[in-house]
Protein backbone atom coordinates (compact mmCIF):
# COMPACT_ATOMS: atom_id res chain seq x y z
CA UNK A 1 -16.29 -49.38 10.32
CA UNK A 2 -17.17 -53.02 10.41
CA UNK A 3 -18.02 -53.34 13.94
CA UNK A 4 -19.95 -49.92 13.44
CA UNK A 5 -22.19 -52.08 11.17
CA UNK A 6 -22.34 -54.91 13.22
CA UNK A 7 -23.74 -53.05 15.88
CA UNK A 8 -26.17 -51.22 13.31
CA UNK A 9 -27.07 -54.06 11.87
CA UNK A 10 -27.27 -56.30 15.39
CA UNK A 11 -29.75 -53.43 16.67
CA UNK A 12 -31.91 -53.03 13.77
CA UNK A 13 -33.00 -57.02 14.49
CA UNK A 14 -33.69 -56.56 17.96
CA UNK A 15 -35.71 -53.23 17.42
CA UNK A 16 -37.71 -55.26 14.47
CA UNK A 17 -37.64 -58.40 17.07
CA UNK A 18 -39.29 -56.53 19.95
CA UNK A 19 -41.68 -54.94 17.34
CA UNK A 20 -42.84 -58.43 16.36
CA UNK A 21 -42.87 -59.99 19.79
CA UNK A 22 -45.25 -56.82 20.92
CA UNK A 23 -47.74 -57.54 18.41
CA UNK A 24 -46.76 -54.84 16.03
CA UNK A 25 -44.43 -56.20 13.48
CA UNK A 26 -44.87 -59.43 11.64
CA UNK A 27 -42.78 -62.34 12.39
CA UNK A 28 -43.07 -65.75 12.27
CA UNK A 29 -44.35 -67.70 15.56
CA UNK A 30 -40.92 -69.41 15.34
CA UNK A 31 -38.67 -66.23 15.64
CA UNK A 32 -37.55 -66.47 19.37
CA UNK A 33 -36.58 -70.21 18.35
CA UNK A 34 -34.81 -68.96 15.06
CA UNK A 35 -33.19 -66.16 16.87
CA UNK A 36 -31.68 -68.36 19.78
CA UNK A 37 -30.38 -71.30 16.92
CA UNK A 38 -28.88 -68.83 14.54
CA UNK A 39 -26.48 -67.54 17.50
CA UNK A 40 -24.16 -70.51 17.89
CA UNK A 41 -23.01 -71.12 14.10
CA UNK A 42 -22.36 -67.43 13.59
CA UNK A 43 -20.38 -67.50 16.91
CA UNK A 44 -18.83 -70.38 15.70
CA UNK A 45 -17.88 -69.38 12.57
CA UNK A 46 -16.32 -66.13 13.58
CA UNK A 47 -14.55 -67.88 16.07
CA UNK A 48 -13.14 -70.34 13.08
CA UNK A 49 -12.25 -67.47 11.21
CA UNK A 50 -10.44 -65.24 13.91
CA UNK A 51 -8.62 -68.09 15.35
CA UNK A 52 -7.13 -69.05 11.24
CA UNK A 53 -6.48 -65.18 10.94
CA UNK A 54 -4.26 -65.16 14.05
CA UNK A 55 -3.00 -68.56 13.20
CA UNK A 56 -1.71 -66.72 10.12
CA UNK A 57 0.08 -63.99 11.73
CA UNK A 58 -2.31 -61.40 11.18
CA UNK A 59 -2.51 -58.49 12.96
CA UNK A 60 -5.03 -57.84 15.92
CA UNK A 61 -7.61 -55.60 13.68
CA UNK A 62 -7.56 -58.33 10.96
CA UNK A 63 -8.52 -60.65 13.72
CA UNK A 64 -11.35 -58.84 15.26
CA UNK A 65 -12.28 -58.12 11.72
CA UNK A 66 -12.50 -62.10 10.83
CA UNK A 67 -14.66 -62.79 13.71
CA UNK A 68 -17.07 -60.08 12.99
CA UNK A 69 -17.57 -61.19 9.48
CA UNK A 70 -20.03 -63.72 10.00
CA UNK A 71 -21.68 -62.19 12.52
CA UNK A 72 -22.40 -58.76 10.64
CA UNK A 73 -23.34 -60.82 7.89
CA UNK A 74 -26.48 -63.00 9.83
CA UNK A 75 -27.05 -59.82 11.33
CA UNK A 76 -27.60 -58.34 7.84
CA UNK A 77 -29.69 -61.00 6.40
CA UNK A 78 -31.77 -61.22 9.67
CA UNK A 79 -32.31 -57.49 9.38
CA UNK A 80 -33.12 -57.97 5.65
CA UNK A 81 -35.95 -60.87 6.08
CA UNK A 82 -37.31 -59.23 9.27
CA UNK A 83 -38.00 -55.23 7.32
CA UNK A 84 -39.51 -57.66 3.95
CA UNK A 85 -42.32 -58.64 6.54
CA UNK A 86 -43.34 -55.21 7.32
CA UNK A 87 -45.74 -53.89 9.82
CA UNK A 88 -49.00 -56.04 10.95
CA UNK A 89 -51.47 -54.23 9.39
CA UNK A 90 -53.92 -57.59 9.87
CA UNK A 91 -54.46 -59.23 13.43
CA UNK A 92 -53.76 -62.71 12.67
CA UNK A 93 -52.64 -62.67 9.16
CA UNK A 94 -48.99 -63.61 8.40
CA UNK A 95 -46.98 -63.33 5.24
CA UNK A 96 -45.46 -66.38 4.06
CA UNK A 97 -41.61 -65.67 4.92
């Protein structure tokens, strides 16, 4: 179920990131920047997590599970920030993020 979400969640940004890069969706001129800088702490931290589970002893789901945690959860907030901004309605207009 948690990868499931993942995924959801990892698509939903990239649908609402090729939106905003074709002109339709508002995002900030510094999105392809954000969305290349936010990859290696989430990686990162998954990795941190994964490798204490199965440090631990834990079994291979609860490992998988630990490094998808983080990532689900940028994923999530990404997707969150990214729908707030909505359409572009205005042609050069930009909501304060």
């Amino acid at each position: 179920m948690k990868l499931g979400l993942l995924a959801t969640e990892a698509q939903s940004v990239v649908a609402y990131r090729l939106l905003g890069f074709s002109g339709l969706w508002s995002v900030q001129p510094s999105e392809s920047i954000r969305m290349v800088a936010e990859k290696t702490p989430a990686f990162l931290s998954g990795w941190w997590d994964a490798s204490q589970a199965w440090g631990n002893g834990a079994p291979p789901e609860a490992v998988i599970l630990a490094w998808a945690e983080p990532l689900e959860e940028a994923a999530r907030e990404n997707r969150q920030r990214l729908a707030r901004r909505g359409p572009k309605l205005h042609l050069g207009i930009e909501p304060e993020d």
